[in-house]
C-alpha atoms as a PDB file:
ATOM      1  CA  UNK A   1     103.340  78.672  87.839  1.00  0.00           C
ATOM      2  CA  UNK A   2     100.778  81.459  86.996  1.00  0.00           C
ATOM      3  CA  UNK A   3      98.741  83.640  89.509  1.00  0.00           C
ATOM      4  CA  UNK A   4      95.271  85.512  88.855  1.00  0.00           C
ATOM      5  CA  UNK A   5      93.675  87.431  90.498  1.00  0.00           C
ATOM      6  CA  UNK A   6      90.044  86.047  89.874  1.00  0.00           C
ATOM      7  CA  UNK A   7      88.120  88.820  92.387  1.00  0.00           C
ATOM      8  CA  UNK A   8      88.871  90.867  95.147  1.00  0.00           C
ATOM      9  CA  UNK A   9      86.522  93.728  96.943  1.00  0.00           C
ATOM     10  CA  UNK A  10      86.039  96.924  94.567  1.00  0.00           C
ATOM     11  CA  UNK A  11      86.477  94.907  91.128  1.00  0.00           C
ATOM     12  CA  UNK A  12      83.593  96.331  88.991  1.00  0.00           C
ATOM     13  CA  UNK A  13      82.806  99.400  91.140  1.00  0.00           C
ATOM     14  CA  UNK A  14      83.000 101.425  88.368  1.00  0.00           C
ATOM     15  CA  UNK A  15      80.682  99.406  86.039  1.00  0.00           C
ATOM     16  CA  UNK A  16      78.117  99.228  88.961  1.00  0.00           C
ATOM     17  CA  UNK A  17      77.299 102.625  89.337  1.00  0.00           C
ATOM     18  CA  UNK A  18      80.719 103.621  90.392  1.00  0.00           C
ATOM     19  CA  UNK A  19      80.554 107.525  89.463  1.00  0.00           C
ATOM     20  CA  UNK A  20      77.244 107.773  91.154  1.00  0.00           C
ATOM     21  CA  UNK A  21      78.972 106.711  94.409  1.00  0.00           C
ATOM     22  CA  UNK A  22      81.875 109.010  93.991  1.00  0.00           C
ATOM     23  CA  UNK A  23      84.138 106.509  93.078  1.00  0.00           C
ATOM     24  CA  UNK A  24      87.369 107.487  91.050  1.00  0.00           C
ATOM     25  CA  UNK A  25      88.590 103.929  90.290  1.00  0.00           C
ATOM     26  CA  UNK A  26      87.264 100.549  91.690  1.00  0.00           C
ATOM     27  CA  UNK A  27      90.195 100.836  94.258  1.00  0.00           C
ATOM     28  CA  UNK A  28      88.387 103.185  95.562  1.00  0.00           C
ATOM     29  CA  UNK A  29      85.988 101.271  96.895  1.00  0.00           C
ATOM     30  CA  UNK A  30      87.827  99.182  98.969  1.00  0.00           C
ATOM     31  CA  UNK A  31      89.638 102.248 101.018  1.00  0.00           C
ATOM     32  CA  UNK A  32      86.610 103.426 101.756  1.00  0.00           C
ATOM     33  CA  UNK A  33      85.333 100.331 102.761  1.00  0.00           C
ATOM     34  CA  UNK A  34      88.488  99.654 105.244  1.00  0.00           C
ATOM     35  CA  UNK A  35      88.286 103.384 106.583  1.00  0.00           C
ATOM     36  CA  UNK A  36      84.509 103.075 107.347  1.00  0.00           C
ATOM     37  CA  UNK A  37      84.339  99.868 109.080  1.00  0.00           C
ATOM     38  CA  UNK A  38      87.688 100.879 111.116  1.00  0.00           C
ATOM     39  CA  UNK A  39      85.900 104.434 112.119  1.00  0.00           C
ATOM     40  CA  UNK A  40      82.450 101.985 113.374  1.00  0.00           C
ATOM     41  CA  UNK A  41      84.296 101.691 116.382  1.00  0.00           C
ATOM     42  CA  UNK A  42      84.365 105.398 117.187  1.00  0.00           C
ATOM     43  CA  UNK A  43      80.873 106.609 115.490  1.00  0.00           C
ATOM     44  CA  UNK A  44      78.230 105.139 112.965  1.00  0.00           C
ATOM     45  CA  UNK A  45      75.285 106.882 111.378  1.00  0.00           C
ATOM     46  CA  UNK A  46      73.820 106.540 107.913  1.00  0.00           C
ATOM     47  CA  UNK A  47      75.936 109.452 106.196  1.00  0.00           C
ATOM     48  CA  UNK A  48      79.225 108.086 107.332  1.00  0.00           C
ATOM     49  CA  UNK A  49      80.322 106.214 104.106  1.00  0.00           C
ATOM     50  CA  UNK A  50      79.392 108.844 101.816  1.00  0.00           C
ATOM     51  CA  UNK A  51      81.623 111.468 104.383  1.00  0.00           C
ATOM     52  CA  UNK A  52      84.572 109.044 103.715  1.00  0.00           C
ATOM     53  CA  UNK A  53      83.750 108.659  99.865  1.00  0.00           C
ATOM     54  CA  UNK A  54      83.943 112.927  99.957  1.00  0.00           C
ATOM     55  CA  UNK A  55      87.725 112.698 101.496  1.00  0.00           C
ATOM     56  CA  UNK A  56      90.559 113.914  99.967  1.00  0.00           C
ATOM     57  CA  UNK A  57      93.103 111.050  98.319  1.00  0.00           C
ATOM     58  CA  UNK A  58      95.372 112.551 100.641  1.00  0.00           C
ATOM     59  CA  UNK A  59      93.627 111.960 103.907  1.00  0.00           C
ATOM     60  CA  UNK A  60      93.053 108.314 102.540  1.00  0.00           C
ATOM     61  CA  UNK A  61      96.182 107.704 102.367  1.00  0.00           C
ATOM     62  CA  UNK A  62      96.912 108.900 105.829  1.00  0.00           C
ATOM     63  CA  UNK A  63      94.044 107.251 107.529  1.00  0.00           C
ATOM     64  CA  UNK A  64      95.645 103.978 105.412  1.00  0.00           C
ATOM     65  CA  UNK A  65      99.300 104.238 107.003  1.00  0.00           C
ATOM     66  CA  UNK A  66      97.704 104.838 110.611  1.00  0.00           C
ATOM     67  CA  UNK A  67      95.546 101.564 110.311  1.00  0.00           C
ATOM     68  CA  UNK A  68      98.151  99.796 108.704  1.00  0.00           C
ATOM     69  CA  UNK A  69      99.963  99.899 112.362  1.00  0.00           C
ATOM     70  CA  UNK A  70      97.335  99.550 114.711  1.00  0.00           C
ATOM     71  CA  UNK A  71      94.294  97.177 114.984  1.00  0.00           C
ATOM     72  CA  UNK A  72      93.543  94.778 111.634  1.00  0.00           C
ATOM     73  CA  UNK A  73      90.076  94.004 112.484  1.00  0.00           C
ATOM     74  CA  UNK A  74      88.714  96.223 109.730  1.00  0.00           C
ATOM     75  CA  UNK A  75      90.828  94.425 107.587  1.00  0.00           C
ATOM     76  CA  UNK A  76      88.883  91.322 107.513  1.00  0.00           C
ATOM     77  CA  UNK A  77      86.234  93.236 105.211  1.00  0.00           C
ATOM     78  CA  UNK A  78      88.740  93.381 102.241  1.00  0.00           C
ATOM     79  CA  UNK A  79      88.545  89.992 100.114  1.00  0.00           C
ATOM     80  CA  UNK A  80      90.655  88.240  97.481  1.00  0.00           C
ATOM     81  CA  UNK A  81      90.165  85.382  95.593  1.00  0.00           C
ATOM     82  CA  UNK A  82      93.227  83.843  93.503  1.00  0.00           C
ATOM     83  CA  UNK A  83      93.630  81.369  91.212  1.00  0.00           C
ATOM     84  CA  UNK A  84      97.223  79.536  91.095  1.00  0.00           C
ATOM     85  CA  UNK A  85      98.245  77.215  88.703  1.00  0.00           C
ATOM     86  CA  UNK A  86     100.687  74.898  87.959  1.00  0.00           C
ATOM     87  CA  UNK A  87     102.294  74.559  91.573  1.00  0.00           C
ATOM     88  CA  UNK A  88     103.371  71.014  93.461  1.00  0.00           C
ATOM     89  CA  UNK A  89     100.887  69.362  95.532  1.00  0.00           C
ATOM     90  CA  UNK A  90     104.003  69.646  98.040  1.00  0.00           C
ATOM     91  CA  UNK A  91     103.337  73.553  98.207  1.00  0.00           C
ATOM     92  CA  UNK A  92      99.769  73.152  98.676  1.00  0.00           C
ATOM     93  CA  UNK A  93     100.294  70.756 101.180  1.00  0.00           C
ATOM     94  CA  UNK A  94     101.289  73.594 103.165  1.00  0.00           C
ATOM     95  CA  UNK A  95      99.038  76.356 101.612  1.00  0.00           C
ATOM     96  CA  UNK A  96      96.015  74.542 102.389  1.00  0.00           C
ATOM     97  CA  UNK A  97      97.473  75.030 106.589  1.00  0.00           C
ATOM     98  CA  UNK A  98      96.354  79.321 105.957  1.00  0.00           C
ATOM     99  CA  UNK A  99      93.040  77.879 108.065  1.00  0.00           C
ATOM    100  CA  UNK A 100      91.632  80.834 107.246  1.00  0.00           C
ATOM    101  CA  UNK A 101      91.298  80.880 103.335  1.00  0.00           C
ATOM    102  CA  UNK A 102      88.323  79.292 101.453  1.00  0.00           C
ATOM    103  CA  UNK A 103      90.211  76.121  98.809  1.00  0.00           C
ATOM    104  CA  UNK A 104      88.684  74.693  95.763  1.00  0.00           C
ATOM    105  CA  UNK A 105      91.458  72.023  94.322  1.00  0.00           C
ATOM    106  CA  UNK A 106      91.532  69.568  91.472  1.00  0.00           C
ATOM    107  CA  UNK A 107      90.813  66.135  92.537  1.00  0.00           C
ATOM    108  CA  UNK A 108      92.984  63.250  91.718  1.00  0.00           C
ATOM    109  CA  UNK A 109      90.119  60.816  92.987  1.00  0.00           C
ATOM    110  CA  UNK A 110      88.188  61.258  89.715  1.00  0.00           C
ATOM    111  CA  UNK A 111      90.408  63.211  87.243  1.00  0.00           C
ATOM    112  CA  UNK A 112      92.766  60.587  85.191  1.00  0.00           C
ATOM    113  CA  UNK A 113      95.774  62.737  85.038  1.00  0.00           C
ATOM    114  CA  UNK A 114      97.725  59.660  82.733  1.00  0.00           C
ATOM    115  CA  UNK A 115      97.663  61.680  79.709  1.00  0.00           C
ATOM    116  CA  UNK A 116      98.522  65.393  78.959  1.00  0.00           C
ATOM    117  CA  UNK A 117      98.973  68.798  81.370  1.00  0.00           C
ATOM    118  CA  UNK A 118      98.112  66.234  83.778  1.00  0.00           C
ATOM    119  CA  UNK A 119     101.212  64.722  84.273  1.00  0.00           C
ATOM    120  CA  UNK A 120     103.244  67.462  84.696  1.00  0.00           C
ATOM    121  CA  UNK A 121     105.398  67.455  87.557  1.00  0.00           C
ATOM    122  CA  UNK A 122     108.127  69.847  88.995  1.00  0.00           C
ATOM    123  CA  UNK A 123     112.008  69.026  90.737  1.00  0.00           C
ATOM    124  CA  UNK A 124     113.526  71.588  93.639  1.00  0.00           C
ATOM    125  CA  UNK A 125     116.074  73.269  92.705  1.00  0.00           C
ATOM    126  CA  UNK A 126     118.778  70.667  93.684  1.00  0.00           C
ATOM    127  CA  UNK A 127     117.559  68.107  91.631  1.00  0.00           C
ATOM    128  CA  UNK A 128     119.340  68.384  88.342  1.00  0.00           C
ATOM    129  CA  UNK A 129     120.161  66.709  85.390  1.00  0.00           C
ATOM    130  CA  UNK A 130     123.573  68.029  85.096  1.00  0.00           C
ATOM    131  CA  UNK A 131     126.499  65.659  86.882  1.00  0.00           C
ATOM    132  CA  UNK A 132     126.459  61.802  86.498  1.00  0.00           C
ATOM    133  CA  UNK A 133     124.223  60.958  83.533  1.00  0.00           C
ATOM    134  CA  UNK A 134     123.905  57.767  85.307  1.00  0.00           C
ATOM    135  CA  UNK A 135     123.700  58.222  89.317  1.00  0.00           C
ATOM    136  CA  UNK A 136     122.698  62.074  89.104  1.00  0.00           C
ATOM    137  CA  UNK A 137     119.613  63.038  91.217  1.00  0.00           C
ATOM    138  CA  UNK A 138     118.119  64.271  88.012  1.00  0.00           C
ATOM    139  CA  UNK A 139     118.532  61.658  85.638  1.00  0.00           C
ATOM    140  CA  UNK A 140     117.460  59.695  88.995  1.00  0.00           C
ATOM    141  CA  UNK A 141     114.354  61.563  89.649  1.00  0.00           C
ATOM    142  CA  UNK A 142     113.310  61.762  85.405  1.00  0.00           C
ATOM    143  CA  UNK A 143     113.433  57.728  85.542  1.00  0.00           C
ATOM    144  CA  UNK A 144     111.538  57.285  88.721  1.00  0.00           C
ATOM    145  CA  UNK A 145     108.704  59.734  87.449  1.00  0.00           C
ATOM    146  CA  UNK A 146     108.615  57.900  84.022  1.00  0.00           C
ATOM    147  CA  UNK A 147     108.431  54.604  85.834  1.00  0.00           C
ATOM    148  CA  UNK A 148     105.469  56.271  88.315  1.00  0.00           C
ATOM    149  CA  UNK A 149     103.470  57.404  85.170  1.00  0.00           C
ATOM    150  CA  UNK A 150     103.898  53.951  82.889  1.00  0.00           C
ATOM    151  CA  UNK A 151     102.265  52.505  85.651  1.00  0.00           C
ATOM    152  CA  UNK A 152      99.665  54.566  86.784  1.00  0.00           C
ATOM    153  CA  UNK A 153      98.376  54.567  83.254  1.00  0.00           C
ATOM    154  CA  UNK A 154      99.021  51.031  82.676  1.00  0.00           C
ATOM    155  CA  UNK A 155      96.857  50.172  86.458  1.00  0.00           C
ATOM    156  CA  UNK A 156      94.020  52.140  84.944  1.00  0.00           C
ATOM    157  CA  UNK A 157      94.200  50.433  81.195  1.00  0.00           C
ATOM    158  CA  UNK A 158      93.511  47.342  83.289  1.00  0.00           C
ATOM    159  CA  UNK A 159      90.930  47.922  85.470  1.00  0.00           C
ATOM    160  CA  UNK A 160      91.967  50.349  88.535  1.00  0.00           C
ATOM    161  CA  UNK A 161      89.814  53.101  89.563  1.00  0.00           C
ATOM    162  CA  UNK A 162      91.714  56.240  89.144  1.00  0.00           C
ATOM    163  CA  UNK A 163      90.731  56.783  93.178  1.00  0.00           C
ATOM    164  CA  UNK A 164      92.905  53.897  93.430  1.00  0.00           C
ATOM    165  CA  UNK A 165      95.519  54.222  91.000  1.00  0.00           C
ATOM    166  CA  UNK A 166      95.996  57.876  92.350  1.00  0.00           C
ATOM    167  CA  UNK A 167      98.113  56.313  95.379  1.00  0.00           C
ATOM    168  CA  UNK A 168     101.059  55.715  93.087  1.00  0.00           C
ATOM    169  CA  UNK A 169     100.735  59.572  92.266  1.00  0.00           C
ATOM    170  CA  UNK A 170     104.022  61.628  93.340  1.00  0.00           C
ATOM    171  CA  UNK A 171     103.968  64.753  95.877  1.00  0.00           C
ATOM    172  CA  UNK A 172     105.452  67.037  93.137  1.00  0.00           C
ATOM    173  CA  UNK A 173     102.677  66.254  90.357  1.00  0.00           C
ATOM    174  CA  UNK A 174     101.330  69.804  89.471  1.00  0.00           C
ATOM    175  CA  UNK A 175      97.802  71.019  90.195  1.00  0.00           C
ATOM    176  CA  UNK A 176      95.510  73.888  90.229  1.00  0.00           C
ATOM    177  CA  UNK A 177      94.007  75.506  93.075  1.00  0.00           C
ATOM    178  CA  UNK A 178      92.090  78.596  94.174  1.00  0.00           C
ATOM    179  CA  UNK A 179      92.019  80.215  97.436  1.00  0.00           C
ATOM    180  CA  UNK A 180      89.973  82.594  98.863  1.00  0.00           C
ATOM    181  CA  UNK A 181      90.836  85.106 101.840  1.00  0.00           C
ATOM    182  CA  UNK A 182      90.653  88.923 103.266  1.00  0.00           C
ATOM    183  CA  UNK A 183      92.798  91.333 103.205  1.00  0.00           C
ATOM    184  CA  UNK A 184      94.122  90.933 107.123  1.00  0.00           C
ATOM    185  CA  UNK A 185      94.395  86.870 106.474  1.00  0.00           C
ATOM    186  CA  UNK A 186      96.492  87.789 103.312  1.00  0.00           C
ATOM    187  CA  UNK A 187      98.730  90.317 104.641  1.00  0.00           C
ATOM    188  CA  UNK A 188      99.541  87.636 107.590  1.00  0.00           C
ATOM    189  CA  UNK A 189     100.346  85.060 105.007  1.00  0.00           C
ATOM    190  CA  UNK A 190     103.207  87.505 103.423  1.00  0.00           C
ATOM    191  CA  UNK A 191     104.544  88.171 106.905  1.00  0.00           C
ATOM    192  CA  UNK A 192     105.039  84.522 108.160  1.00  0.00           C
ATOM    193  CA  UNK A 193     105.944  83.091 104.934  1.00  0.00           C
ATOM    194  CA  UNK A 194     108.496  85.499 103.552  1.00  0.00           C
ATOM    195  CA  UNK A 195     111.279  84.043 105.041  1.00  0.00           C
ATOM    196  CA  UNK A 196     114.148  82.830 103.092  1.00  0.00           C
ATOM    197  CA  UNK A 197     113.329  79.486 105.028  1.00  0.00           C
ATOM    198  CA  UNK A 198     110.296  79.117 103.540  1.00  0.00           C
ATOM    199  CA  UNK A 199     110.286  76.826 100.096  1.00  0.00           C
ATOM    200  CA  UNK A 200     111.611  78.435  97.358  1.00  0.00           C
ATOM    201  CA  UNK A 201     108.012  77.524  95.593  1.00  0.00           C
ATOM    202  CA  UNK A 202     106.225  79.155  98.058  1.00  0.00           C
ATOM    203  CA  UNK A 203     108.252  82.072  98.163  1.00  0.00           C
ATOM    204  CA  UNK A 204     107.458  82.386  94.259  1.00  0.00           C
ATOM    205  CA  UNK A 205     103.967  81.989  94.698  1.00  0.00           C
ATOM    206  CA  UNK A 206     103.592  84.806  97.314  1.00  0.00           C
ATOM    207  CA  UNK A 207     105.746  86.901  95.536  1.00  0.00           C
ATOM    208  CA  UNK A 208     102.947  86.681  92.303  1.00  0.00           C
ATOM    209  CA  UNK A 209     100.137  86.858  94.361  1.00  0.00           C
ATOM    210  CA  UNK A 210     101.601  90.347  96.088  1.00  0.00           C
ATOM    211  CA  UNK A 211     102.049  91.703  92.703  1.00  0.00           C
ATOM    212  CA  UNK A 212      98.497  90.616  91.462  1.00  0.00           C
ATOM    213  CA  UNK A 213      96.977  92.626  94.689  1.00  0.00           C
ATOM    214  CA  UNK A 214      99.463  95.196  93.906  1.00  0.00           C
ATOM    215  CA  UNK A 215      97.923  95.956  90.813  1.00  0.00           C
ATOM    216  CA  UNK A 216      94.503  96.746  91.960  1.00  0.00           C
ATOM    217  CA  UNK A 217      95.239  97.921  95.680  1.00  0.00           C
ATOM    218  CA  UNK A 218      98.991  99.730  95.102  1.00  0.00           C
ATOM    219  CA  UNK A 219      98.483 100.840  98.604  1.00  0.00           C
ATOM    220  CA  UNK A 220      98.747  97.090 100.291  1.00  0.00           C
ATOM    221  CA  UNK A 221     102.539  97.744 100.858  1.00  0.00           C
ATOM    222  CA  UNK A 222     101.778 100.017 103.813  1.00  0.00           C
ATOM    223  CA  UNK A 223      99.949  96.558 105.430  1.00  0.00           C
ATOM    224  CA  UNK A 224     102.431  94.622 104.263  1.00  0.00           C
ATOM    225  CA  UNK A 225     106.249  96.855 104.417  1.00  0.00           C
ATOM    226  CA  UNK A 226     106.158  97.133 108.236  1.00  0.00           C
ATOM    227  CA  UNK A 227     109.477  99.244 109.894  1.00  0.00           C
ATOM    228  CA  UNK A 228     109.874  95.163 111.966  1.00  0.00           C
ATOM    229  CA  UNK A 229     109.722  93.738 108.729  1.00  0.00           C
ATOM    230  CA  UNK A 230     112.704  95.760 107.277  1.00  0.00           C
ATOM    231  CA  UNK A 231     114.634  95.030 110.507  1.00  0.00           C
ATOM    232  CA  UNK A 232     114.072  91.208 110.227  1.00  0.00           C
ATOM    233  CA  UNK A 233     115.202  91.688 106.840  1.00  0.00           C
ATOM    234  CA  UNK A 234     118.656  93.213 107.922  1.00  0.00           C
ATOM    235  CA  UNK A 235     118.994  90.565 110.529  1.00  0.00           C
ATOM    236  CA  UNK A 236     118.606  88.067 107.940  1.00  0.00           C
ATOM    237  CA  UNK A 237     121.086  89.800 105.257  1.00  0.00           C
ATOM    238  CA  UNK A 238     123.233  89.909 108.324  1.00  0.00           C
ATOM    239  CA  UNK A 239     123.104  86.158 108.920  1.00  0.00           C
ATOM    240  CA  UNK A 240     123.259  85.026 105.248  1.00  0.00           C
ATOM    241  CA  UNK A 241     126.620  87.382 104.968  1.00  0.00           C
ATOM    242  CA  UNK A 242     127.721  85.096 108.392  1.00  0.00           C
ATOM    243  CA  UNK A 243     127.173  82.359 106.859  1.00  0.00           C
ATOM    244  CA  UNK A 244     129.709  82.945 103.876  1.00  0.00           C
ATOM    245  CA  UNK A 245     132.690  83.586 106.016  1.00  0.00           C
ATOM    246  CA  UNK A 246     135.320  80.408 105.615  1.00  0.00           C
ATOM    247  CA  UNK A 247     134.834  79.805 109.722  1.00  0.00           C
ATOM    248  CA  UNK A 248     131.822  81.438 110.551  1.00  0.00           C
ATOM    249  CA  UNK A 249     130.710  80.841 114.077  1.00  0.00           C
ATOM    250  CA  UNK A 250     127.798  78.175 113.601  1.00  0.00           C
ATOM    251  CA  UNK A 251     126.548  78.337 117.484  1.00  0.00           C
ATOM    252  CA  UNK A 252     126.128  82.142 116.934  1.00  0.00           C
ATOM    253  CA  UNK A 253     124.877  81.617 113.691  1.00  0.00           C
ATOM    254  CA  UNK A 254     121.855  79.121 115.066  1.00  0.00           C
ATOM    255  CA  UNK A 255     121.452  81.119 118.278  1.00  0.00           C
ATOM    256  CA  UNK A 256     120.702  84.887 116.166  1.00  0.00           C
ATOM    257  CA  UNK A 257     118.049  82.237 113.208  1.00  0.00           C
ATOM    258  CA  UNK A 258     116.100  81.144 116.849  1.00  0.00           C
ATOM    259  CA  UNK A 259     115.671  84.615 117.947  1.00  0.00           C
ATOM    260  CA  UNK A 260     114.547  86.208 114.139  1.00  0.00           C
ATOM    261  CA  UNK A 261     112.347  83.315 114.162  1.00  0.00           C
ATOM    262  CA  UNK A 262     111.084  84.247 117.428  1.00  0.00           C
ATOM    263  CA  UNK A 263     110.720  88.188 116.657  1.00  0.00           C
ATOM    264  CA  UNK A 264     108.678  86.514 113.346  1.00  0.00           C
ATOM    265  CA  UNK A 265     106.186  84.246 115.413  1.00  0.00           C
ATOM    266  CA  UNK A 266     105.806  87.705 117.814  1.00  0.00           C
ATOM    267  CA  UNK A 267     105.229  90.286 114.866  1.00  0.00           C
END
C-alpha cells in the first residue's frame, strides 16, 4: 500500500509568487487561508488577507488551536487530493461511503487485470499459510485465488468481455484509487475511523494519509488530537486491558464498547 499526496491547498505558493505575498513556506498559505475565511464571519474588507499574511507565526498558531475547537466551517476551504495504491477493493468498498470526497478508481469493466500488477490480491491478517499445509485458511485461500485467476484469463482467451469476466473477480484484488476532500471532511474521516474496530487496512491507510498531510500542514494535529479523542483513547486501552483478564466480565465489557461508540458517533 503506498499513499501520495498528489495536491493539497498552498502546494506551489512559493513558485507562484509566494515571497511577493509574504509567504514563508507554501504552508503558509493555507493558515492564512483558514484564518481569513474563519474571521469573514466577524469582518471583511479588501486588506484583510494581507493583515493576516503580516501576523506573527505565533498568533497563527493561536488563532489555529482556537478554531481547531470551535466551528469547522472555514475548514471546508482547505483541500487534499491523495492518491492510494495497492489497497483491497474491500477497503474501498467502504472508503468510497466518505460521501463527501471526489473518487477516480480503476475500472475492472475495461482493464484485463489477467496478467501482471493486475492480479495482485491481499489476505487479512488471519489468513495464513502457516498450520495445515492441507486444510489451512492460507493454503485454502492461495488455491481458491489461483483457481479464480486460471479462469478469468482462460473466459477471456475464449471470448468473454472482460465486463463480463470481471464477475469472477475477488473482493480482495488490489486497485488504485484517488480521492479528493477538504480539510474539515478529512479531519472527520480520522475521527470516525480511528477506532481499533475499524479494518486493520483502513486503519493503515489513514495512518499514511495523516502522515502525508503531516508533512506539508505539521499543524493538522491540533484538528485532529482533540482532549475527547485522548479520553476515548484511554477508554479503549482500558477495555482492551479488560479484555485480557482470564474471566473478564463480558456484559461490562459490551456495555462500556456501546457507550465509546456512542461518545464517537457524538464527537
Amino acid at each position: 500500500m503506498k499513499v501520495t499526496l498528489l495536491d493539497y491547498t498552498g502546494k506551489g505558493a512559493m513558485k507562484n509568487g509566494g515571497p511577493l505575498l509574504g509567504l514563508a513556506n507554501d504552508a503558509d498559505y493555507a493558515i492564512d487561508l483558514l484564518i481569513f475565511t474563519k474571521s469573514t464571519r466577524l469582518t471583511m474588507h479588501p486588506g484583510l488577507l494581507d493583515e493576516i499574511k503580516d501576523w506573527p507565526l505565533d498568533k497563527k498558531m493561536e488563532e489555529l488551536k482556537y478554531m481547531a475547537n470551535t466551528i469547522p466551517s472555514s475548514w471546508e476551504f482547505v483541500d487534499y487530493t491523495f492518491m492510494v495504491e495497492g489497497v483491497t477493493r474491500a477497503f474501498t468498498h467502504q472508503f468510497v461511503r466518505s460521501r463527501q470526497f471526489s473518487f477516480a478508481q480503476q475500472t475492472m469493466r475495461v482493464l484485463d487485470v489477467s496478467e501482471g500488477a493486475g492480479w495482485d490480491y491481499l489476505a487479512g491478517p488471519t489468513v495464513k499459510e502457516e498450520g495445515d499445509p492441507i486444510a489451512g485458511p492460507g493454503i485454502i485461500y492461495k488455491n481458491m485465488m489461483k483457481n479464480i485467476g486460471d479462469a478469468y484469463k482462460l473466459m477471456i482467451g475464449r471470448g468473454a468481455k472482460v465486463e463480463d469476466a470481471r464477475g469472477l473477480l475477488p473482493t480482495n484484488i488490489l486497485t488504485n484509487i484517488v480521492g479528493k476532500c477538504n480539510m474539515r471532511t478529512f479531519v472527520e474521516l480520522v475521527r470516525k475511523r480511528s477506532s481499533p474496530r475499524t479494518q486493520n487496512e483502513y486503519r493503515d491507510v489513514l495512518d499514511a494519509m495523516k502522515a502525508a498531510v503531516r508533512e506539508v500542514h505539521p499543524w493538522i494535529d491540533l484538528f485532529i488530537e482533540r482532549d475527547i479523542d485522548k479520553a476515548i483513547a484511554d477508554l479503549q486501552e482500558k477495555i482492551n486491558r479488560l479484555r485480557e483478564l482470564p474471566n473478564f466480565n463480558q456484559d461490562e465489557v459490551t456495555q462500556m464498547t456501546k457507550l465509546l461508540d456512542q461518545i464517537r458517533a457524538q464527537s
